[in-house]
Structures are given as C-alpha cells and as structure tokens.
PDB file of N, CA and C in Angstrom:
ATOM      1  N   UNK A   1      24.962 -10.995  31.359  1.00  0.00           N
ATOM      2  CA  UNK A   1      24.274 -10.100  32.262  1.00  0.00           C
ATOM      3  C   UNK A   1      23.829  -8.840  31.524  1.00  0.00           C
ATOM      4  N   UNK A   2      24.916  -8.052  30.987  1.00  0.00           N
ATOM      5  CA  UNK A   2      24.368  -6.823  30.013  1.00  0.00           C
ATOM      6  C   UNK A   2      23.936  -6.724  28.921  1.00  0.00           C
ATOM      7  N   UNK A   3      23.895  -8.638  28.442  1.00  0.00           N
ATOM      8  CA  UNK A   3      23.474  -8.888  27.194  1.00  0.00           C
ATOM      9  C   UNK A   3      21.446  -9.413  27.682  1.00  0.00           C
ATOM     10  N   UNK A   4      21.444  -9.610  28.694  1.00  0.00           N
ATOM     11  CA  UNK A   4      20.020  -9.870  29.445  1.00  0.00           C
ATOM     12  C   UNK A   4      19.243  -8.749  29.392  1.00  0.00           C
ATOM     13  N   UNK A   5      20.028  -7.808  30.153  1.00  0.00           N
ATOM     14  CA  UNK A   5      19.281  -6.017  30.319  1.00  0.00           C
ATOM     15  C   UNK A   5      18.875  -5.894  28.917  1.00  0.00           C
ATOM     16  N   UNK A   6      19.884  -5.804  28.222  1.00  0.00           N
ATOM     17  CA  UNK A   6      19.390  -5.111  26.640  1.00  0.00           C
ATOM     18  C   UNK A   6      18.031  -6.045  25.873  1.00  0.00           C
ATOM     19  N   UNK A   7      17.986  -7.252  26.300  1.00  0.00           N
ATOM     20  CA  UNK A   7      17.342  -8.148  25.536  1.00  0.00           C
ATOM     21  C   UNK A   7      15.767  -7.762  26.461  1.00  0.00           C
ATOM     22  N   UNK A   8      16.226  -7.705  27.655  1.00  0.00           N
ATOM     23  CA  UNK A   8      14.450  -6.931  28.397  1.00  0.00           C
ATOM     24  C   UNK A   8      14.567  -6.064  28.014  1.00  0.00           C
ATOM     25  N   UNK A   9      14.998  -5.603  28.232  1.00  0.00           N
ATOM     26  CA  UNK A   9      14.814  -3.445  27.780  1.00  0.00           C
ATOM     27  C   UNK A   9      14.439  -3.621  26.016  1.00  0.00           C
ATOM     28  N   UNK A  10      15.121  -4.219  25.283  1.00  0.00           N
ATOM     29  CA  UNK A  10      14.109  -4.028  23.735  1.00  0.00           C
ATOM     30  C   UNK A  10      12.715  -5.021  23.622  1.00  0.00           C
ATOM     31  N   UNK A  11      12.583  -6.114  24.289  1.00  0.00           N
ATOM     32  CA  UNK A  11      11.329  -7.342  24.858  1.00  0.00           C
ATOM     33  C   UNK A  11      10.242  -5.591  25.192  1.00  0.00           C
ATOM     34  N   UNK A  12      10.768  -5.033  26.545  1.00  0.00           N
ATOM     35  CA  UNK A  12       9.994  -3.973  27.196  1.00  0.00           C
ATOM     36  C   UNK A  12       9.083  -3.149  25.934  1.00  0.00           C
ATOM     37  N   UNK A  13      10.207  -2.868  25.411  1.00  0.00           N
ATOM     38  CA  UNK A  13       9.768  -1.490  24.162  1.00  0.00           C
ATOM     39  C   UNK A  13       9.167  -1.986  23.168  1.00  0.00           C
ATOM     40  N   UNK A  14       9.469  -3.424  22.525  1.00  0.00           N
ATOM     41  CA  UNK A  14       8.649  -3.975  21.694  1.00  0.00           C
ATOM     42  C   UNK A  14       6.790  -4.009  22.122  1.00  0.00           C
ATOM     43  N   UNK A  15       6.662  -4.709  23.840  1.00  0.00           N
ATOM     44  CA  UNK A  15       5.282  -4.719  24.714  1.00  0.00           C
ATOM     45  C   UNK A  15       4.853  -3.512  24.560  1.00  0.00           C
ATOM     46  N   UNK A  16       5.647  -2.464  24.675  1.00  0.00           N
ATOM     47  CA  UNK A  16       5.006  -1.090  24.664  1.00  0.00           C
ATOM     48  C   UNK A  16       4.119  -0.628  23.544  1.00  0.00           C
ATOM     49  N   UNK A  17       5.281  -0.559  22.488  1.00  0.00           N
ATOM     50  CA  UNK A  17       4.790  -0.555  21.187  1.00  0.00           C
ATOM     51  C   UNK A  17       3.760  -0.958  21.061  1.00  0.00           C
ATOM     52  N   UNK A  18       3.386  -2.405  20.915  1.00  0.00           N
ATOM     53  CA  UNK A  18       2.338  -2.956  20.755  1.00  0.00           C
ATOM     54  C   UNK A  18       0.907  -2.813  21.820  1.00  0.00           C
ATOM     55  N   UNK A  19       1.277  -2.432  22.677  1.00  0.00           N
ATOM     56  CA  UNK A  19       0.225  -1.580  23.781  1.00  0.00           C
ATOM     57  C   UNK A  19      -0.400  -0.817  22.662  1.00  0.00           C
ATOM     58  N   UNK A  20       0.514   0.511  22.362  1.00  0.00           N
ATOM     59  CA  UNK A  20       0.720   1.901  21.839  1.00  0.00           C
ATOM     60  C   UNK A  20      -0.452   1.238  20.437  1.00  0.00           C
ATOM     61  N   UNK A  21      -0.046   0.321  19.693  1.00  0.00           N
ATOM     62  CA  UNK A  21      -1.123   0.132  18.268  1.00  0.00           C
ATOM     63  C   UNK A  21      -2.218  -0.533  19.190  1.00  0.00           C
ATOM     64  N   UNK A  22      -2.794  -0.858  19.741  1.00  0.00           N
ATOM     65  CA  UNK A  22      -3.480  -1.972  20.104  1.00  0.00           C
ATOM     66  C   UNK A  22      -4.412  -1.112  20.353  1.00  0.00           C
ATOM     67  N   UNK A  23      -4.207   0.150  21.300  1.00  0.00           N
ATOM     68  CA  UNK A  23      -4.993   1.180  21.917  1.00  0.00           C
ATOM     69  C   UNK A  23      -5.346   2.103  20.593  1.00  0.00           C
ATOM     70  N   UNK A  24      -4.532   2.185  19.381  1.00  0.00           N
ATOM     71  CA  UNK A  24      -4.798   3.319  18.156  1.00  0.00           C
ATOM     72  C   UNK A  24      -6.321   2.169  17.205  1.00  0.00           C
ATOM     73  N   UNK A  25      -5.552   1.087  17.009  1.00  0.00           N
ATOM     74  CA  UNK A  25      -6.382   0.517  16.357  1.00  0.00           C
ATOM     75  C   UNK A  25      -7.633   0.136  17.209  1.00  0.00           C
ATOM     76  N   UNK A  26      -7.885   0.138  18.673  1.00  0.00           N
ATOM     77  CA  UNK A  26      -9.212  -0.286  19.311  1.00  0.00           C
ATOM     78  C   UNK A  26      -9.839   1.151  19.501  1.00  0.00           C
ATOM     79  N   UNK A  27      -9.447   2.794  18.804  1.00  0.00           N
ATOM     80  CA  UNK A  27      -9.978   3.421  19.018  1.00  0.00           C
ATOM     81  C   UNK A  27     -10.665   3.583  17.072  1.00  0.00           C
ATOM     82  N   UNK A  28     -10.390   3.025  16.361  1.00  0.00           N
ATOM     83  CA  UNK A  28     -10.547   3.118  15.055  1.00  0.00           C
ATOM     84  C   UNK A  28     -11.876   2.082  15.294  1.00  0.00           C
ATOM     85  N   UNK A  29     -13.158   2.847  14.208  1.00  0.00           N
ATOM     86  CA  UNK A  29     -14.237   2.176  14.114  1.00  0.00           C
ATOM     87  C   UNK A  29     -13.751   0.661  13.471  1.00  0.00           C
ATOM     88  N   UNK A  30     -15.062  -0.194  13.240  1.00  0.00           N
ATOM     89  CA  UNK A  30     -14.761  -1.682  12.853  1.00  0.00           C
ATOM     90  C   UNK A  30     -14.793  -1.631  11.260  1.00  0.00           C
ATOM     91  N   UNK A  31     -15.666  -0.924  10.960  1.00  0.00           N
ATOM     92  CA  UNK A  31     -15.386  -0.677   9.577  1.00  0.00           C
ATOM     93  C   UNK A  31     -15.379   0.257   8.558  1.00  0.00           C
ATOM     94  N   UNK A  32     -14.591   0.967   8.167  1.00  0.00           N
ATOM     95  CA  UNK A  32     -15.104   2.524   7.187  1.00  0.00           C
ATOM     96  C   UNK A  32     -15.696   2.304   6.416  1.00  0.00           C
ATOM     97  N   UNK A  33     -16.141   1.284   5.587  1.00  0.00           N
ATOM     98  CA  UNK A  33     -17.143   0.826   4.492  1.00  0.00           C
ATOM     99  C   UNK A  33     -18.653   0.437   5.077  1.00  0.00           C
ATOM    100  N   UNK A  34     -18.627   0.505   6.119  1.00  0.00           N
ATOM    101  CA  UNK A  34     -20.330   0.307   6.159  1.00  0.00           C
ATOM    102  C   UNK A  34     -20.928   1.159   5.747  1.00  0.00           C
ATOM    103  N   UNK A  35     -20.475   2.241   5.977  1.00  0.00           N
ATOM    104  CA  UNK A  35     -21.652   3.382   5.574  1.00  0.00           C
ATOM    105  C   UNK A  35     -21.910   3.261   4.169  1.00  0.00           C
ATOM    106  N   UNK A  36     -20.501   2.892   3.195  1.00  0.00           N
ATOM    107  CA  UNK A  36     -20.491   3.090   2.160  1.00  0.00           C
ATOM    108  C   UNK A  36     -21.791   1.611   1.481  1.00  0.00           C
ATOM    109  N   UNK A  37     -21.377   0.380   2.082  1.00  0.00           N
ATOM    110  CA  UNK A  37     -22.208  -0.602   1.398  1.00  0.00           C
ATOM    111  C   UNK A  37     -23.442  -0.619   1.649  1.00  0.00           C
ATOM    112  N   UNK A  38     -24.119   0.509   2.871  1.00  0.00           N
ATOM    113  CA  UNK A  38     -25.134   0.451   3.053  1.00  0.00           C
ATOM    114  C   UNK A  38     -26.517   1.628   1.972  1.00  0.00           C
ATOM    115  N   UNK A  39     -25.218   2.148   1.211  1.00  0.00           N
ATOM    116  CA  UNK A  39     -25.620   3.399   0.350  1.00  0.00           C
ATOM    117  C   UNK A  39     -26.593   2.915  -1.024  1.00  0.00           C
ATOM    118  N   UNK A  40     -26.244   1.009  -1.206  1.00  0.00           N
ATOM    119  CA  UNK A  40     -27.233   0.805  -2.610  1.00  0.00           C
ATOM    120  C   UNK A  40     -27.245   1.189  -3.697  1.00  0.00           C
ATOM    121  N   UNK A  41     -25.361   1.929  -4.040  1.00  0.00           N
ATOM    122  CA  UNK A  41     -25.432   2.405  -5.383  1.00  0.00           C
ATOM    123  C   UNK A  41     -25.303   1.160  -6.007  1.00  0.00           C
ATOM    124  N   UNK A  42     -25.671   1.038  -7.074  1.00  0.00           N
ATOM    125  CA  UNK A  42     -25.122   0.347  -7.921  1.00  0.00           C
ATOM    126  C   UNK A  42     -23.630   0.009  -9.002  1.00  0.00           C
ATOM    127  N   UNK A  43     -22.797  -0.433  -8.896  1.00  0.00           N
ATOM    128  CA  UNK A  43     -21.404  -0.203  -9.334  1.00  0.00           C
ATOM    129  C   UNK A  43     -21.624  -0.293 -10.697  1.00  0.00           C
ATOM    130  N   UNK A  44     -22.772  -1.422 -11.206  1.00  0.00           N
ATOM    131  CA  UNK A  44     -22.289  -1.267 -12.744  1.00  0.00           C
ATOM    132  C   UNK A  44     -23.012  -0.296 -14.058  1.00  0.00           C
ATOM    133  N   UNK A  45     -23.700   0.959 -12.710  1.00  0.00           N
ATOM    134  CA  UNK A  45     -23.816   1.843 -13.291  1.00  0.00           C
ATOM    135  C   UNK A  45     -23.309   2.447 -13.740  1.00  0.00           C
ATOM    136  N   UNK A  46     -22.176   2.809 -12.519  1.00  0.00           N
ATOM    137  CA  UNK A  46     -20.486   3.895 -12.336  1.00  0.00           C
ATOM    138  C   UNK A  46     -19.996   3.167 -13.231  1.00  0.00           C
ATOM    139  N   UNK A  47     -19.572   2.359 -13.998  1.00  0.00           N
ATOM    140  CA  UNK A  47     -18.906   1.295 -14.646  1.00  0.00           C
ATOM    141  C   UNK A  47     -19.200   1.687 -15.616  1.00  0.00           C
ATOM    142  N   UNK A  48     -20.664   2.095 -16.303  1.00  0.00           N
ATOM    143  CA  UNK A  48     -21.276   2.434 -17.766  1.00  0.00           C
ATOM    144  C   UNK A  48     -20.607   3.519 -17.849  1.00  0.00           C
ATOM    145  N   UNK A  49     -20.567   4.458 -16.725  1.00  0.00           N
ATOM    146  CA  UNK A  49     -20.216   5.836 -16.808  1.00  0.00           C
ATOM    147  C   UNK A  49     -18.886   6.670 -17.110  1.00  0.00           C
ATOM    148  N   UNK A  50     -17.902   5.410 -16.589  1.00  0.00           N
ATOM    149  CA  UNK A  50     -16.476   5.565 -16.283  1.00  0.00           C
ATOM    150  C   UNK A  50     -15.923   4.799 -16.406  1.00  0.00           C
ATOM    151  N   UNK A  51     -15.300   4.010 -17.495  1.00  0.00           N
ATOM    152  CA  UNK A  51     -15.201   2.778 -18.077  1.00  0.00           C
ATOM    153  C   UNK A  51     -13.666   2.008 -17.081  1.00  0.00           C
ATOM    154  N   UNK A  52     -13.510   1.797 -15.667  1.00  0.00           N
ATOM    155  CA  UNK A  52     -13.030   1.390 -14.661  1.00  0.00           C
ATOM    156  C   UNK A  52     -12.170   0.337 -15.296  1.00  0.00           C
ATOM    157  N   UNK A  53     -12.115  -0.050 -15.979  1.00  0.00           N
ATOM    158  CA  UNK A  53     -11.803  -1.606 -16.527  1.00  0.00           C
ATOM    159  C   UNK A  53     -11.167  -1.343 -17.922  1.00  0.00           C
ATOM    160  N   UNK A  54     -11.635  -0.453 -18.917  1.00  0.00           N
ATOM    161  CA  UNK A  54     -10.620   0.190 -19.927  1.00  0.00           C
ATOM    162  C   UNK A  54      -9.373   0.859 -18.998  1.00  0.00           C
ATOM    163  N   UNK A  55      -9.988   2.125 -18.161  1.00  0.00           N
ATOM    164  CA  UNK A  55      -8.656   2.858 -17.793  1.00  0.00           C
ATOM    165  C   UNK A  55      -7.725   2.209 -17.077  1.00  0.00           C
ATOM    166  N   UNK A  56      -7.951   1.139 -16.405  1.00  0.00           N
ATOM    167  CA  UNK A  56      -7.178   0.486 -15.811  1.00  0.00           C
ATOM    168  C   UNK A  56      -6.103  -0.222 -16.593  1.00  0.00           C
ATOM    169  N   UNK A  57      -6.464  -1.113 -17.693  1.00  0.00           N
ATOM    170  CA  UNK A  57      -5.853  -1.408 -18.753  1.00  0.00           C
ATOM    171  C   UNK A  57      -4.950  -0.318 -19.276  1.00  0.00           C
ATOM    172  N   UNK A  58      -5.572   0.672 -19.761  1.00  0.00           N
ATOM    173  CA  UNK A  58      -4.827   1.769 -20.477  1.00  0.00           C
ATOM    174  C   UNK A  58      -3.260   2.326 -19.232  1.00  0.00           C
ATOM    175  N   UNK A  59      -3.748   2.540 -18.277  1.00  0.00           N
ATOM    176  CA  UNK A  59      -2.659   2.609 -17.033  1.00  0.00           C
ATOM    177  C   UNK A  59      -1.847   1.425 -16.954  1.00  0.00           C
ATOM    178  N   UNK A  60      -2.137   0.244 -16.787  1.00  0.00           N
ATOM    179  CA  UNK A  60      -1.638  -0.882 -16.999  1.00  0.00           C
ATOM    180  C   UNK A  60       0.035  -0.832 -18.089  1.00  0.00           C
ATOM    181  N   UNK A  61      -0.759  -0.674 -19.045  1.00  0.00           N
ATOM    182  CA  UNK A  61       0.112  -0.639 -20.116  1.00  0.00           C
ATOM    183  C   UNK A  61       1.051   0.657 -20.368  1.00  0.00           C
ATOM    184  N   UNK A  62       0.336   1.693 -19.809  1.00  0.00           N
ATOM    185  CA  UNK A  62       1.178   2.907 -19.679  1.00  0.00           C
ATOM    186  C   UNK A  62       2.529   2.925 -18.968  1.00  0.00           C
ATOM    187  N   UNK A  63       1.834   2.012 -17.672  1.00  0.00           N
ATOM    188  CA  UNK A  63       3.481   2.172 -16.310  1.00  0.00           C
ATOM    189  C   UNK A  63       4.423   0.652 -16.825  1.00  0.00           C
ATOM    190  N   UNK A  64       3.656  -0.315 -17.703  1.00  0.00           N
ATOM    191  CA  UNK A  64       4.705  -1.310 -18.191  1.00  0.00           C
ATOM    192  C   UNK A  64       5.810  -0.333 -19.296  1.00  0.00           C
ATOM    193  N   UNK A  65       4.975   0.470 -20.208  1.00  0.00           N
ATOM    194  CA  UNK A  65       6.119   1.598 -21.052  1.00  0.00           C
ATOM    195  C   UNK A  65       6.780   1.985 -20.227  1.00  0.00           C
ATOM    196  N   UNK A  66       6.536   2.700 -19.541  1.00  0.00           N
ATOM    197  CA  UNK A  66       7.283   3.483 -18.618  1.00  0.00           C
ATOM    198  C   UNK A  66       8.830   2.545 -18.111  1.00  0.00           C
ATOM    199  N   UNK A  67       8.236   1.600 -16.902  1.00  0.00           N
ATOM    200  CA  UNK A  67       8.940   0.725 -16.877  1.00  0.00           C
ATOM    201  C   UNK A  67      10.564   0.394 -17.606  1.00  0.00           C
ATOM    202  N   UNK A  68       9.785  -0.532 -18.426  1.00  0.00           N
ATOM    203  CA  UNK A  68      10.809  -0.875 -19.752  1.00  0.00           C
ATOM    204  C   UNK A  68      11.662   0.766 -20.490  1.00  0.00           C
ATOM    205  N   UNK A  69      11.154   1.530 -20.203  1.00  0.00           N
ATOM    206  CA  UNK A  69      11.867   2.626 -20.803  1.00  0.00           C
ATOM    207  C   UNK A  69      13.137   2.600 -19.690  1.00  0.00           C
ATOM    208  N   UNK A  70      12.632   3.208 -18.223  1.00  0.00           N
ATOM    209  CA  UNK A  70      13.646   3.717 -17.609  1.00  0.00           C
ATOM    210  C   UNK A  70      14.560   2.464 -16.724  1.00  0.00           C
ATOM    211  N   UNK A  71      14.066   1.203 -17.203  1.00  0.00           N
ATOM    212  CA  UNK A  71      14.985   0.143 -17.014  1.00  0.00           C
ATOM    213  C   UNK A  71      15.930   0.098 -18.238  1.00  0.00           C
ATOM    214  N   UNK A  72      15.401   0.345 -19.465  1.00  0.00           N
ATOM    215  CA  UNK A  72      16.382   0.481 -20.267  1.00  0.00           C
ATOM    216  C   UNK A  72      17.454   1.443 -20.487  1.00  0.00           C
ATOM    217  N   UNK A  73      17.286   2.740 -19.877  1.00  0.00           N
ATOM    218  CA  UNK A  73      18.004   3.217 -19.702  1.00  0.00           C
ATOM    219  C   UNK A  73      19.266   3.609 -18.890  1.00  0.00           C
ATOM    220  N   UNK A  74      18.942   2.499 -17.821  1.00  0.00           N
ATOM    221  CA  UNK A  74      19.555   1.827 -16.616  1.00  0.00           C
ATOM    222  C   UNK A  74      20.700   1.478 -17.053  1.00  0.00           C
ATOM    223  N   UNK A  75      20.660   0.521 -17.824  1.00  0.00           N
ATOM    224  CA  UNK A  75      21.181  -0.701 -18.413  1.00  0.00           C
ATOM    225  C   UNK A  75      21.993  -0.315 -19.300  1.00  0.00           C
ATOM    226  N   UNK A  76      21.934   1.391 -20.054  1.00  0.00           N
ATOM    227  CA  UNK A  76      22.543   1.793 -21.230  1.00  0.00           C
ATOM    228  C   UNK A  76      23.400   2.575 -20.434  1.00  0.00           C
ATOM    229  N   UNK A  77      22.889   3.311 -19.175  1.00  0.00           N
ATOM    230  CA  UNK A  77      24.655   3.954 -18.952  1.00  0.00           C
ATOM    231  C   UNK A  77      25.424   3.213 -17.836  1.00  0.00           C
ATOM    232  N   UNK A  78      24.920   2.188 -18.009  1.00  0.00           N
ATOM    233  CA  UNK A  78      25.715   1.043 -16.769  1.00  0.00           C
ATOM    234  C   UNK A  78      27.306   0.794 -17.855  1.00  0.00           C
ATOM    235  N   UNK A  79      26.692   0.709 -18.908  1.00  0.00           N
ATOM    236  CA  UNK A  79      27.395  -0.071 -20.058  1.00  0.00           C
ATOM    237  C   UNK A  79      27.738   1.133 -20.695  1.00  0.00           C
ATOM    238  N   UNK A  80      27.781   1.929 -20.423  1.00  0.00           N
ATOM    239  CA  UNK A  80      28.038   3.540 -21.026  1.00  0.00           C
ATOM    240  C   UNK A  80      28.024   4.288 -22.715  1.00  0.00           C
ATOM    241  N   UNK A  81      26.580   3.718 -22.804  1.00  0.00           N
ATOM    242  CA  UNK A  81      26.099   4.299 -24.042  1.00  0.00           C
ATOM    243  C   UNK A  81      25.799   5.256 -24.225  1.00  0.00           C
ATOM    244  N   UNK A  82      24.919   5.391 -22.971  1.00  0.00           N
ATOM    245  CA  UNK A  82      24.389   7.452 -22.998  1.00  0.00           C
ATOM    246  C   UNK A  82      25.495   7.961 -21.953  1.00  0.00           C
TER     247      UNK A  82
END
C-alpha cells in the first residue's frame, strides 16, 4: 500500500518533469544553425586561414601528454615513490 503511494508519487514527478522539458524544448527554435548554413561561407577558406586540422592534432597530442603524465603520477604515489 505505502510502497504503491511512493511508486505514483515518483511515476507523478517523473510525468511532470517531462511536461516541464517538453514545454522548454517546444519553446526552443528547430534549429540554431540555419541562419548559420544559410550564410554561404565557405569552410575551406577558414581552413586556409586557420589550419583547424593541424591544431586539432597539435591539442590531440598535447591532452594525450598531459594524460599519461598525471596518470603516471597517480600510479607513483599509490606505490609511494613521490
């Protein structure tokens, strides 16, 4: 019986909830990029300009250093080196 109440009463609040997004997201336009794809830049201009595809790489490899550093250092005072 008081295991019923609780199971409607969170059923209730879950329906709500989902009311609550349903109404946020049907007030949000359909798409924020139209305006943008309708603009006709060209990307592999920006691309000549700002080499998107080096820096990415270069970041890439930066947060794998990173990474491997402060996992290794994890690992060294687990085992109590530092």
């Amino acid at each position: 019986m008081l295991f019923n109440f609780f199971l409607h009463l969170i059923n209730l609040i879950i329906k709500a909830l989902g009311g609550v997004l349903s109404l946020v997201v049907s007030i949000l336009p359909d798409s924020p990029f139209s305006a943008i794809s309708s603009m006709g830049i060209d990307l592999s201009v920006i691309n000549w300009i700002v080499p998107v595809g080096q820096i990415l790489a270069i970041l890439q490899a930066w947060l794998v250093a990173i990474a491997i550093y402060y996992g290794y250092m994890v690992v060294m005072r687990w085992i109590k080196i530092i």
